[in-house]
N, C-alpha and C. Protein backbone atom coordinates (compact mmCIF):
# COMPACT_ATOMS: atom_id res chain seq x y z
N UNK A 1 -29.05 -1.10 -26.74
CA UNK A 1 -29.05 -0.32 -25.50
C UNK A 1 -28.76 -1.25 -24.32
N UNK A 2 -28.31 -0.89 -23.66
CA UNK A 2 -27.46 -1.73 -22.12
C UNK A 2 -28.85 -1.09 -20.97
N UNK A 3 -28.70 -2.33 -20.58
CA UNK A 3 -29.57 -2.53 -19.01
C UNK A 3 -29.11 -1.60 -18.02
N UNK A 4 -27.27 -1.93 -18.05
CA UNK A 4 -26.42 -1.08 -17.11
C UNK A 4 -27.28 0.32 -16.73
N UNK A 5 -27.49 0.52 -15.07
CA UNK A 5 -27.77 2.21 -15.04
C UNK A 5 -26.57 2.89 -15.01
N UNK A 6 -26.19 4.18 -14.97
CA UNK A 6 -25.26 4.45 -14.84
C UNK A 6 -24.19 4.26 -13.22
N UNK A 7 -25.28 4.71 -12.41
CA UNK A 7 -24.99 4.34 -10.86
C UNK A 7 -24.56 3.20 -10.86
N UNK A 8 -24.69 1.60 -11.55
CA UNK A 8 -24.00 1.17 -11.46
C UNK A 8 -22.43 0.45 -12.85
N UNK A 9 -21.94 1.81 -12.99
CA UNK A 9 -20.56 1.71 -13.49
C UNK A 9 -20.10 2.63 -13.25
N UNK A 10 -20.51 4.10 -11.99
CA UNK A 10 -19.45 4.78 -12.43
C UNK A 10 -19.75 5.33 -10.57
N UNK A 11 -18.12 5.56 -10.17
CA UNK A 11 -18.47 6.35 -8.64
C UNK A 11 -17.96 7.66 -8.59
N UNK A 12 -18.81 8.34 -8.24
CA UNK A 12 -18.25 9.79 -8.39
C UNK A 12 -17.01 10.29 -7.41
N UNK A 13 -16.01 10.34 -7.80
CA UNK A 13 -15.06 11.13 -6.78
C UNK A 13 -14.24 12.14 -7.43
N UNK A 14 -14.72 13.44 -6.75
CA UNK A 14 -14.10 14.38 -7.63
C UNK A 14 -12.68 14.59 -6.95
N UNK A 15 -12.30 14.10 -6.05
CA UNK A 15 -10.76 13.94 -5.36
C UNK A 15 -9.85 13.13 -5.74
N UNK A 16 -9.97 12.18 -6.36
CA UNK A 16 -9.44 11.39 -7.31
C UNK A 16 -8.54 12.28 -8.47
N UNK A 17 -9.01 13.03 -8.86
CA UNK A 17 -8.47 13.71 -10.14
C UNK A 17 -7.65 14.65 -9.45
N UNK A 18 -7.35 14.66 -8.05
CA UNK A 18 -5.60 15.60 -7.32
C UNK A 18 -4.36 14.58 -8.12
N UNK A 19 -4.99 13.08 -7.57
CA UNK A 19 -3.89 11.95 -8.28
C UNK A 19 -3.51 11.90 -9.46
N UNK A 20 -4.80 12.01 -10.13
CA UNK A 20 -4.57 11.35 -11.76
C UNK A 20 -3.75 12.78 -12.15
N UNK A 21 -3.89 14.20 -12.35
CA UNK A 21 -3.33 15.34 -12.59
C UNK A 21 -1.86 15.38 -11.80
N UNK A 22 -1.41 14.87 -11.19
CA UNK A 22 -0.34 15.03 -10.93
C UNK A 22 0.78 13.95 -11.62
N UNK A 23 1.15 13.66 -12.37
CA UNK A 23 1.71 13.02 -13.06
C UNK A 23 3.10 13.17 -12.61
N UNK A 24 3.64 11.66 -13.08
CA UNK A 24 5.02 11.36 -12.08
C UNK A 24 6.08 12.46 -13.57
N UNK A 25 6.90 13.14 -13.22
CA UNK A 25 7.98 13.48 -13.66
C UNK A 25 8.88 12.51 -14.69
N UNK A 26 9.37 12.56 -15.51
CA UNK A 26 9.63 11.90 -16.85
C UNK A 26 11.06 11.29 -16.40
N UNK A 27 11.71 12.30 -15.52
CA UNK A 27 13.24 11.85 -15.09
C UNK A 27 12.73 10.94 -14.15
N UNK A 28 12.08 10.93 -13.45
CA UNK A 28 11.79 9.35 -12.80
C UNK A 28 11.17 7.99 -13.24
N UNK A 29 12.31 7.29 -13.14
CA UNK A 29 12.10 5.61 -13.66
C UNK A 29 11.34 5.04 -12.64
N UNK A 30 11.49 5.29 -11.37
CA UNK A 30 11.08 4.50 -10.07
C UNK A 30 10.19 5.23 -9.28
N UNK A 31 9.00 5.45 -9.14
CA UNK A 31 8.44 5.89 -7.86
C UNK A 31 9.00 5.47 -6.49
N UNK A 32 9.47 4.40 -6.37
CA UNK A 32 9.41 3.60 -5.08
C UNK A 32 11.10 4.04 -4.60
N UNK A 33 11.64 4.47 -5.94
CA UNK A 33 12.98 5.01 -5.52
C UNK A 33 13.10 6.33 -5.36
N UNK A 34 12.10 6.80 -6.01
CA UNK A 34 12.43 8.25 -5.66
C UNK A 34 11.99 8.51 -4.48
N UNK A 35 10.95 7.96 -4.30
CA UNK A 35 10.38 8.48 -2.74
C UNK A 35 11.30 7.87 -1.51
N UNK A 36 12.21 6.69 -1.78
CA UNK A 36 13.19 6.30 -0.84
C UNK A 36 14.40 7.46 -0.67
N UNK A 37 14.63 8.18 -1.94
CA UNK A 37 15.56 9.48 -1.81
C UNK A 37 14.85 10.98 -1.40
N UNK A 38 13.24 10.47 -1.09
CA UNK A 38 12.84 11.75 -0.71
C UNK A 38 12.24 12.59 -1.48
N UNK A 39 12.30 12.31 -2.81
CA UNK A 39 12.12 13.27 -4.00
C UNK A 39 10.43 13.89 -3.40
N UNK A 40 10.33 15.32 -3.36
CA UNK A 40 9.18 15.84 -3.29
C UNK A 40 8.02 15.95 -3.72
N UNK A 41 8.22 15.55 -5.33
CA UNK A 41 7.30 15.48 -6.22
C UNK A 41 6.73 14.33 -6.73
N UNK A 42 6.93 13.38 -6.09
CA UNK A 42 5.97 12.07 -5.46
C UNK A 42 5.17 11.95 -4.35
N UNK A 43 4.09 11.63 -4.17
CA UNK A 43 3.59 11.54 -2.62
C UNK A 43 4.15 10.35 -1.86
N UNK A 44 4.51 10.46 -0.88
CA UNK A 44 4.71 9.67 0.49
C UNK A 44 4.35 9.38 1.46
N UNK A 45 3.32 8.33 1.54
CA UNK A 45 2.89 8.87 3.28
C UNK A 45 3.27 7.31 4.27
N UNK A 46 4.40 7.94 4.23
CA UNK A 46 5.49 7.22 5.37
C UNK A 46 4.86 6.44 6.48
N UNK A 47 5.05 5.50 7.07
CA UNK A 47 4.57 5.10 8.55
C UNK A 47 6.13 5.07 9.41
N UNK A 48 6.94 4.10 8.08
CA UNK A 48 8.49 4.01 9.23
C UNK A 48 9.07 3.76 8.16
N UNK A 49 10.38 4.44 8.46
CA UNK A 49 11.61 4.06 7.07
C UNK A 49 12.71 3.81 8.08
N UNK A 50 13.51 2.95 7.80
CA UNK A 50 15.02 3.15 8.01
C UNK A 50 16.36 3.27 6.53
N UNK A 51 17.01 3.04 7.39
CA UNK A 51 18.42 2.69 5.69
C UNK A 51 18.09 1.64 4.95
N UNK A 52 17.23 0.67 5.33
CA UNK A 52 17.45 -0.36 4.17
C UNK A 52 15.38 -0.31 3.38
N UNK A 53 14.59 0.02 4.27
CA UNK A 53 13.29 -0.40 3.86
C UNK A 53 12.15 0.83 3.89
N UNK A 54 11.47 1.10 3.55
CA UNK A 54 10.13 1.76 3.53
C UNK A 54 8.86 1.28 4.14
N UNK A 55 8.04 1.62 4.96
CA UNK A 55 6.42 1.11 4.82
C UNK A 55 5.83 2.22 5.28
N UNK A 56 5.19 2.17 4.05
CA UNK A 56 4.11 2.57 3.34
C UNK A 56 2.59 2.90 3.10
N UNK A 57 1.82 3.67 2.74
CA UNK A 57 0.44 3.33 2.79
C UNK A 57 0.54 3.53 1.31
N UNK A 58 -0.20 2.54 0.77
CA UNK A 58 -0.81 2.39 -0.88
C UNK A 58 -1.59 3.81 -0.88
N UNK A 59 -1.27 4.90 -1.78
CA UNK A 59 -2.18 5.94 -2.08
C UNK A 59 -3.37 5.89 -2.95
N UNK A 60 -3.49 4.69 -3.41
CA UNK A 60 -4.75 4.09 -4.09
C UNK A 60 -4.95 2.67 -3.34
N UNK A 61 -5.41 2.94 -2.22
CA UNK A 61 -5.38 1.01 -1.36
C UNK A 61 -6.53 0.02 -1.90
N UNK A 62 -6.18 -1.13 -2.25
CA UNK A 62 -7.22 -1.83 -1.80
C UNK A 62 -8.54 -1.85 -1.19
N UNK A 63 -7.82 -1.26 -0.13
CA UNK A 63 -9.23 -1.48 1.38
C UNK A 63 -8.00 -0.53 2.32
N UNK A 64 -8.89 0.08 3.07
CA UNK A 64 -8.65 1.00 4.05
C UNK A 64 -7.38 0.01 4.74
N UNK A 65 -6.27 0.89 5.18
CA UNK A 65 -4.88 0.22 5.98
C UNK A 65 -4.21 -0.45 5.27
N UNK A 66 -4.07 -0.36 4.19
CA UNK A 66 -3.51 -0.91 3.02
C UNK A 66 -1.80 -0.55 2.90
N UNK A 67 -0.91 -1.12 3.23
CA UNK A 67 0.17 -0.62 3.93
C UNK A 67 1.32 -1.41 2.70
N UNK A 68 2.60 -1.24 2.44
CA UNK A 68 3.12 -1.86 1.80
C UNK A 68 4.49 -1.64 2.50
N UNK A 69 5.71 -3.09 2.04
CA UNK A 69 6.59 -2.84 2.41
C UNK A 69 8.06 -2.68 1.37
N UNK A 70 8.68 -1.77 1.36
CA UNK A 70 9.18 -1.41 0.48
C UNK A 70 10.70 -1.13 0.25
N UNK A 71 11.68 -2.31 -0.07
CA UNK A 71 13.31 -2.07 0.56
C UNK A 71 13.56 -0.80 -0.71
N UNK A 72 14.41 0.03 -0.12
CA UNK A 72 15.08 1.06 -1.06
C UNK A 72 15.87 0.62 -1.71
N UNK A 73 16.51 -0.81 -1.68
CA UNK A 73 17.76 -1.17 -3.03
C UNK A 73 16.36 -1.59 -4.09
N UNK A 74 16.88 -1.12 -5.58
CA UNK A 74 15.92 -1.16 -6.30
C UNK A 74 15.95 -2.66 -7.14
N UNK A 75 15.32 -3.47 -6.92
CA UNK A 75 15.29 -4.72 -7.64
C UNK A 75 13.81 -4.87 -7.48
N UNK A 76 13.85 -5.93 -8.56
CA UNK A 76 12.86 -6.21 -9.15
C UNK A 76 12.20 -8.13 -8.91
N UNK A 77 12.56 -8.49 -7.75
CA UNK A 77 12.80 -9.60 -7.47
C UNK A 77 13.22 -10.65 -6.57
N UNK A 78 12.61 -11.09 -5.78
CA UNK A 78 12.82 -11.64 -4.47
C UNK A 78 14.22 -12.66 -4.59
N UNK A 79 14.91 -12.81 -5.77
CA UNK A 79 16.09 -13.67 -5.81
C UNK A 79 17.07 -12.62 -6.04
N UNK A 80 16.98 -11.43 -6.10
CA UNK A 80 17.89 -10.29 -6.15
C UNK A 80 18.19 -9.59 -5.13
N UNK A 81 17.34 -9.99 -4.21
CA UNK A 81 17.76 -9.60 -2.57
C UNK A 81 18.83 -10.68 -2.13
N UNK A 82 19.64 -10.58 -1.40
CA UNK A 82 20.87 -11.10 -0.51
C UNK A 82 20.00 -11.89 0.51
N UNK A 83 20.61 -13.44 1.22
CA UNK A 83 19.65 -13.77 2.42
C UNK A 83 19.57 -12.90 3.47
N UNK A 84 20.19 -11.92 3.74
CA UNK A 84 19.88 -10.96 4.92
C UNK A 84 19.23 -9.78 4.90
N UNK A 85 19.08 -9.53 3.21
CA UNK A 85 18.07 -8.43 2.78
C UNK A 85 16.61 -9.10 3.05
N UNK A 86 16.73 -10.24 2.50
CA UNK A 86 15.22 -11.47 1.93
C UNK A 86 14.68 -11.36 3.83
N UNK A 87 15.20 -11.46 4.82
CA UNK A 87 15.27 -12.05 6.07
C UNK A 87 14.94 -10.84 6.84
N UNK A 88 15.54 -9.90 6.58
CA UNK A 88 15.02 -8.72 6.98
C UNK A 88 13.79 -8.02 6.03
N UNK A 89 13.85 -7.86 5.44
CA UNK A 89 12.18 -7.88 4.68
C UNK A 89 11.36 -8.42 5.25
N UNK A 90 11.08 -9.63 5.33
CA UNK A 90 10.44 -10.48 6.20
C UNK A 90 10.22 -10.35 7.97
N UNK A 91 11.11 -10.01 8.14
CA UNK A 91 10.93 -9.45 9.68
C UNK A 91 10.08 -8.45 9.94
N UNK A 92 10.33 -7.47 8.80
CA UNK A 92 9.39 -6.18 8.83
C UNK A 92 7.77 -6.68 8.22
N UNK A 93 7.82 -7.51 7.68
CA UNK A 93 6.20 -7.91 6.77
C UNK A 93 5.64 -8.12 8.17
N UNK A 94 6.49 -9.51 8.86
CA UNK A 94 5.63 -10.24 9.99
C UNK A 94 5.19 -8.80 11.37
N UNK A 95 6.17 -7.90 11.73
CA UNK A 95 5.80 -6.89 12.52
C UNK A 95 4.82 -5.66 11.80
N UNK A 96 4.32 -5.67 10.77
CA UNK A 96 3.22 -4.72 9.80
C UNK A 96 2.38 -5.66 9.89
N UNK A 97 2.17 -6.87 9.96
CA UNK A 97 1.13 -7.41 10.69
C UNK A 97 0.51 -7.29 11.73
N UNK A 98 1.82 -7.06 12.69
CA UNK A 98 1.26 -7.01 14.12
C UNK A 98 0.45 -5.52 14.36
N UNK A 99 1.25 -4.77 13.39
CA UNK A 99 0.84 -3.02 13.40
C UNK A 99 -0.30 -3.33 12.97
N UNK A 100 -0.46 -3.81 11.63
CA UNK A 100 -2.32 -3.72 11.46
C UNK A 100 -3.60 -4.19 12.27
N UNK A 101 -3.02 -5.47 12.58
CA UNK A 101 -3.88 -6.14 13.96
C UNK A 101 -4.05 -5.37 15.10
N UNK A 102 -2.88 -4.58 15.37
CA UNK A 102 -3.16 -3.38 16.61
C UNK A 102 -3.95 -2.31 16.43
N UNK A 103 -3.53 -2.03 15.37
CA UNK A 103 -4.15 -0.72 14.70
C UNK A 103 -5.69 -0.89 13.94
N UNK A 104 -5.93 -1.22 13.47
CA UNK A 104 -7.12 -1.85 12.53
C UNK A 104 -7.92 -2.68 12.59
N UNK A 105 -7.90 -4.08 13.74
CA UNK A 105 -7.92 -4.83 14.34
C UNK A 105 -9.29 -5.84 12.70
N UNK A 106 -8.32 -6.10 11.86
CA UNK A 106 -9.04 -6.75 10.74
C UNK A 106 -9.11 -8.23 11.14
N UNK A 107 -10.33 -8.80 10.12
CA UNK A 107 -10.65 -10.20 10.13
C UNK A 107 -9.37 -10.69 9.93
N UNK A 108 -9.32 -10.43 8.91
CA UNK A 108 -8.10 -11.12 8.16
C UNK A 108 -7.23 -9.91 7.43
N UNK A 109 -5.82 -10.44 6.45
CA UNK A 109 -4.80 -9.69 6.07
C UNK A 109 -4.46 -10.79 4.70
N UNK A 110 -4.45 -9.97 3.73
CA UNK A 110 -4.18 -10.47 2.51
C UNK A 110 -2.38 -9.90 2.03
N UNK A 111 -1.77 -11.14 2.05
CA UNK A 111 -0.64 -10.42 2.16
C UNK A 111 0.22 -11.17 0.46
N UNK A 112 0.63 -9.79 -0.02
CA UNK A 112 0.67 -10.87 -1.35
C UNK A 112 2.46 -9.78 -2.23
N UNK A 113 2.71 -10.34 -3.22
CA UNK A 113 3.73 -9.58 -3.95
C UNK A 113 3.57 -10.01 -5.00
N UNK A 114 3.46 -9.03 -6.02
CA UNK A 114 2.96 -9.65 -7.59
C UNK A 114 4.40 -9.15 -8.34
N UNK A 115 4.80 -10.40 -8.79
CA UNK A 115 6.26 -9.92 -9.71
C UNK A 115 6.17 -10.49 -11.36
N UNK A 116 6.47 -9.04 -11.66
CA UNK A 116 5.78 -8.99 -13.33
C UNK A 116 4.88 -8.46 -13.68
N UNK A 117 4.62 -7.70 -14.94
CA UNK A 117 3.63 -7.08 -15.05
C UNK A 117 2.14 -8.11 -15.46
N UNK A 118 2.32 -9.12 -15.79
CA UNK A 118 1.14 -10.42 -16.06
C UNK A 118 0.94 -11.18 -14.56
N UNK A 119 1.73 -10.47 -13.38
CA UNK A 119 1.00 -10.84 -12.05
C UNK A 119 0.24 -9.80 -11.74
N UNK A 120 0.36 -8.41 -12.01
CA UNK A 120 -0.46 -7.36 -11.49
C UNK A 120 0.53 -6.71 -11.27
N UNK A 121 2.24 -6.67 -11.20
CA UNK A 121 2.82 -5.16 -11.27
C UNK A 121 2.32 -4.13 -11.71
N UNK A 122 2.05 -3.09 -10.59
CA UNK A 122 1.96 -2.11 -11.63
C UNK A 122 3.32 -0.82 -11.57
N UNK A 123 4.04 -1.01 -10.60
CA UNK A 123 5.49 -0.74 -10.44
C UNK A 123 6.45 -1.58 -10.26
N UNK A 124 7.39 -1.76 -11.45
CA UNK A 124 8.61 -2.59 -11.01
C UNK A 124 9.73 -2.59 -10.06
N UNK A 125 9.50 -2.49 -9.13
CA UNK A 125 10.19 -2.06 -7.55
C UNK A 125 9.72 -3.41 -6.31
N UNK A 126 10.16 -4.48 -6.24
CA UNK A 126 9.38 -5.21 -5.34
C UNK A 126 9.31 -4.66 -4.03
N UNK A 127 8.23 -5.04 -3.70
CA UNK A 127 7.20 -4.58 -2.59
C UNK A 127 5.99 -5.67 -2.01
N UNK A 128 6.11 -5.75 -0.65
CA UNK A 128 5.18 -6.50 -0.34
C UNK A 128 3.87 -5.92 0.41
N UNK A 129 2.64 -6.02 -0.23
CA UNK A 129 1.31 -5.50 0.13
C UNK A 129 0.45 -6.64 1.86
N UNK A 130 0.28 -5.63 2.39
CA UNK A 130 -0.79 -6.07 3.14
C UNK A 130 -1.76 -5.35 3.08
N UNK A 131 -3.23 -6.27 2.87
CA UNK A 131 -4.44 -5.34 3.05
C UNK A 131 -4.84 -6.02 3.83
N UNK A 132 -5.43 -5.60 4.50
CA UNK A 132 -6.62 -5.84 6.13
C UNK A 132 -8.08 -6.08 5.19
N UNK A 133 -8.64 -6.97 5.84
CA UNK A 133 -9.91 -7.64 5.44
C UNK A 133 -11.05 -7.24 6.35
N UNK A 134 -11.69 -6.59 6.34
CA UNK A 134 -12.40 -6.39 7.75
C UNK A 134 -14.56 -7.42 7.10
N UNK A 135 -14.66 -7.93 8.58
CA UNK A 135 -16.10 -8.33 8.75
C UNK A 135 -17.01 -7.50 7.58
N UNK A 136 -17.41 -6.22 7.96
CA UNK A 136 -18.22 -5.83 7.17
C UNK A 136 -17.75 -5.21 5.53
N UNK A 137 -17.04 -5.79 5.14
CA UNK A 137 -16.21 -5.42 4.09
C UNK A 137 -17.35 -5.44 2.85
N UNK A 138 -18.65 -6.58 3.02
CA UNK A 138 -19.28 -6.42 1.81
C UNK A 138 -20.84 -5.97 2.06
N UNK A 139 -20.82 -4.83 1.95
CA UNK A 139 -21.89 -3.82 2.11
C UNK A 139 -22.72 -3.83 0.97
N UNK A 140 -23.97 -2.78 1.16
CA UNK A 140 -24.13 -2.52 -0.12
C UNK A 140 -23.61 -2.00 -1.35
N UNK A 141 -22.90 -1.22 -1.01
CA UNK A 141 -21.79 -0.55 -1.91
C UNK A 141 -21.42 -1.61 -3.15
N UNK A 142 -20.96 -2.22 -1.99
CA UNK A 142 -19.68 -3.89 -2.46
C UNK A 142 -20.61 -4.62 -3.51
N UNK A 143 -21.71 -4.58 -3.00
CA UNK A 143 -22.15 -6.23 -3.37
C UNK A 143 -23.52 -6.12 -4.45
N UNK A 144 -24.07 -4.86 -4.55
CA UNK A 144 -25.05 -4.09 -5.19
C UNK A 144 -24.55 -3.29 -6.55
N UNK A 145 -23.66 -2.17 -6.21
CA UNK A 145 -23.21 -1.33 -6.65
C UNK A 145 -21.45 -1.79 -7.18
N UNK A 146 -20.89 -3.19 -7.18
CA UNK A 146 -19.52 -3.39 -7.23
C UNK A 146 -18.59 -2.32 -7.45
N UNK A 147 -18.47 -1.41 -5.48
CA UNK A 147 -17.72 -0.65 -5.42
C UNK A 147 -17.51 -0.39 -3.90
N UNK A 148 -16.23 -0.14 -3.71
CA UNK A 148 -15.18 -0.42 -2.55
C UNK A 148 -15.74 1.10 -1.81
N UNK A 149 -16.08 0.99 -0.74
CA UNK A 149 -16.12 2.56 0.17
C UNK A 149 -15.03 2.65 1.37
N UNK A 150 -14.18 3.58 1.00
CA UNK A 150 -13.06 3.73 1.65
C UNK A 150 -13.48 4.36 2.76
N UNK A 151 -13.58 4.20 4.46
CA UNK A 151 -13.86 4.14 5.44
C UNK A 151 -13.26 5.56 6.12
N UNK A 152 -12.07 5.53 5.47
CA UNK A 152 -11.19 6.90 6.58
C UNK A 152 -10.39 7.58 5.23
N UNK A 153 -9.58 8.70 5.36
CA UNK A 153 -9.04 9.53 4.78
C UNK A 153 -7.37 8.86 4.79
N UNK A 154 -6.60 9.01 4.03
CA UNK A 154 -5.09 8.76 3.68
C UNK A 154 -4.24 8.97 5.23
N UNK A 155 -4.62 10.54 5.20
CA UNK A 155 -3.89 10.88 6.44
C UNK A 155 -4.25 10.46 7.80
N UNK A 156 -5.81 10.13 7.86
CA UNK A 156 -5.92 9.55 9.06
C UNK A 156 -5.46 8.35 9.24
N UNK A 157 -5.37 7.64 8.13
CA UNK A 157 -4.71 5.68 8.28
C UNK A 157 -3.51 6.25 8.69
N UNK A 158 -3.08 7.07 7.71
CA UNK A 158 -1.13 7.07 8.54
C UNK A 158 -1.07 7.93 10.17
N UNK A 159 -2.00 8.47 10.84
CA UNK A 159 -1.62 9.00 11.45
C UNK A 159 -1.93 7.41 12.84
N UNK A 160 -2.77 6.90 12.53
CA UNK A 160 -3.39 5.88 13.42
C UNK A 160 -2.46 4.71 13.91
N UNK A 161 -1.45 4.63 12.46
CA UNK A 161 -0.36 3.90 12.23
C UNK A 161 0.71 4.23 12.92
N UNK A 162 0.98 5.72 12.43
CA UNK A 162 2.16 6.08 13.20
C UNK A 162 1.96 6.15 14.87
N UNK A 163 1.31 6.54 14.99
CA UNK A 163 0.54 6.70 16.92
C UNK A 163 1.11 5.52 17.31
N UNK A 164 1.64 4.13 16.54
CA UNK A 164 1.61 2.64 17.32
C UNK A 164 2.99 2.65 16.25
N UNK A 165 3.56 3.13 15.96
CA UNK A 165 4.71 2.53 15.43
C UNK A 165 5.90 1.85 15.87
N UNK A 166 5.80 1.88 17.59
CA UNK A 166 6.94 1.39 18.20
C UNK A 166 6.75 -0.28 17.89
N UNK A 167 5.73 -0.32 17.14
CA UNK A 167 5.53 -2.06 17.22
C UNK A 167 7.08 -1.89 16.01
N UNK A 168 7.01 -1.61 15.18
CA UNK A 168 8.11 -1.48 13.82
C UNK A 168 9.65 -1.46 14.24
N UNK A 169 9.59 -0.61 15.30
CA UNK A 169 10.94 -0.09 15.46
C UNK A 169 12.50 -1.22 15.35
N UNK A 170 11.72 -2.38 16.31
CA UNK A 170 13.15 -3.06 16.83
C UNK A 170 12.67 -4.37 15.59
N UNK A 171 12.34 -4.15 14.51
CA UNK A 171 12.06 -5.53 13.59
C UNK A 171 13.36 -6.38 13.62
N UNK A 172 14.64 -5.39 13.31
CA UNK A 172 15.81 -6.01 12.71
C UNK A 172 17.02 -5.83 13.84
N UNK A 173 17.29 -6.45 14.45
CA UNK A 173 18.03 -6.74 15.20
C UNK A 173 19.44 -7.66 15.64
């Protein structure tokens, strides 16, 4: 018999199971591409797109403001971008910084890209993650119970985001 109580291995969210029940469509290879063509039957919750890039909010984040950046040519690989794709990517990471710092105003920003599935891919589409670190990040929840309490709702991060998006606009110039 295990010590474990149950309270601590399991968190109840009965909203969770909108995600898991919706299952991606079989004709799609790419989430990250379909939602760059719009496809409906993926969720999206946009902050700023143009012709070449996406950003994003992670629909399963990290930590609250969990934002990603996401070019629509589909590769799998930071040496498969062109230097002016690689350069513009980068322009947009460093200004989704500035958006989160405005917006979210976190300790810190964990900014990372895992390529491969033995880094933590869990979609082969490169993409670069920022999560915001905030002061009280380890609560009881966190540090008792080893479990993350998500602070605000999906739509309110993107709406908080978008409200300040002119920081995004002129990245690439």
């Amino acid at each position: 018999m295990s010590d474990t109580h149950p309270y601590e291995t399991y968190l109840w969210s009965p909203e969770r199971k909108k995600y898991e029940v919706a299952e991606i469509p079989e004709d799609i290879d790419c989430v990250f591409c379909a939602q760059a063509k719009g496809d409906e039957r993926v969720t999206k919750l946009s902050v700023f797109e143009d012709d070449f890039l996406m950003v994003i909010l992670n629909i399963f984040p990290y930590n609250t403001g969990h934002l990603m950046v996401v070019p629509k040519k589909h590769v799998n690989s930071l040496t498969e971008l062109e230097d002016e794709e690689r350069d513009r990517l980068f322009a947009m990471v460093q200004k989704v910084e500035e958006l989160q710092r405005k917006v979210r105003d976190p300790a810190g920003i964990n900014v990372g890209i895992n390529l491969g599935e033995a880094a933590g891919e869990s979609i082969p589409h490169l993409h670069v993650q920022l999560v915001p670190i905030y002061e009280k990040d380890r609560g009881f929840m966190e540090t008792a119970l080893d479990t993350k309490v998500m602070k605000e709702t999906l739509e309110d991060t993107q709406e908080g985001y978008i409200e300040k998006k002119d920081v995004l606009e002129d990245y690439w110039t």
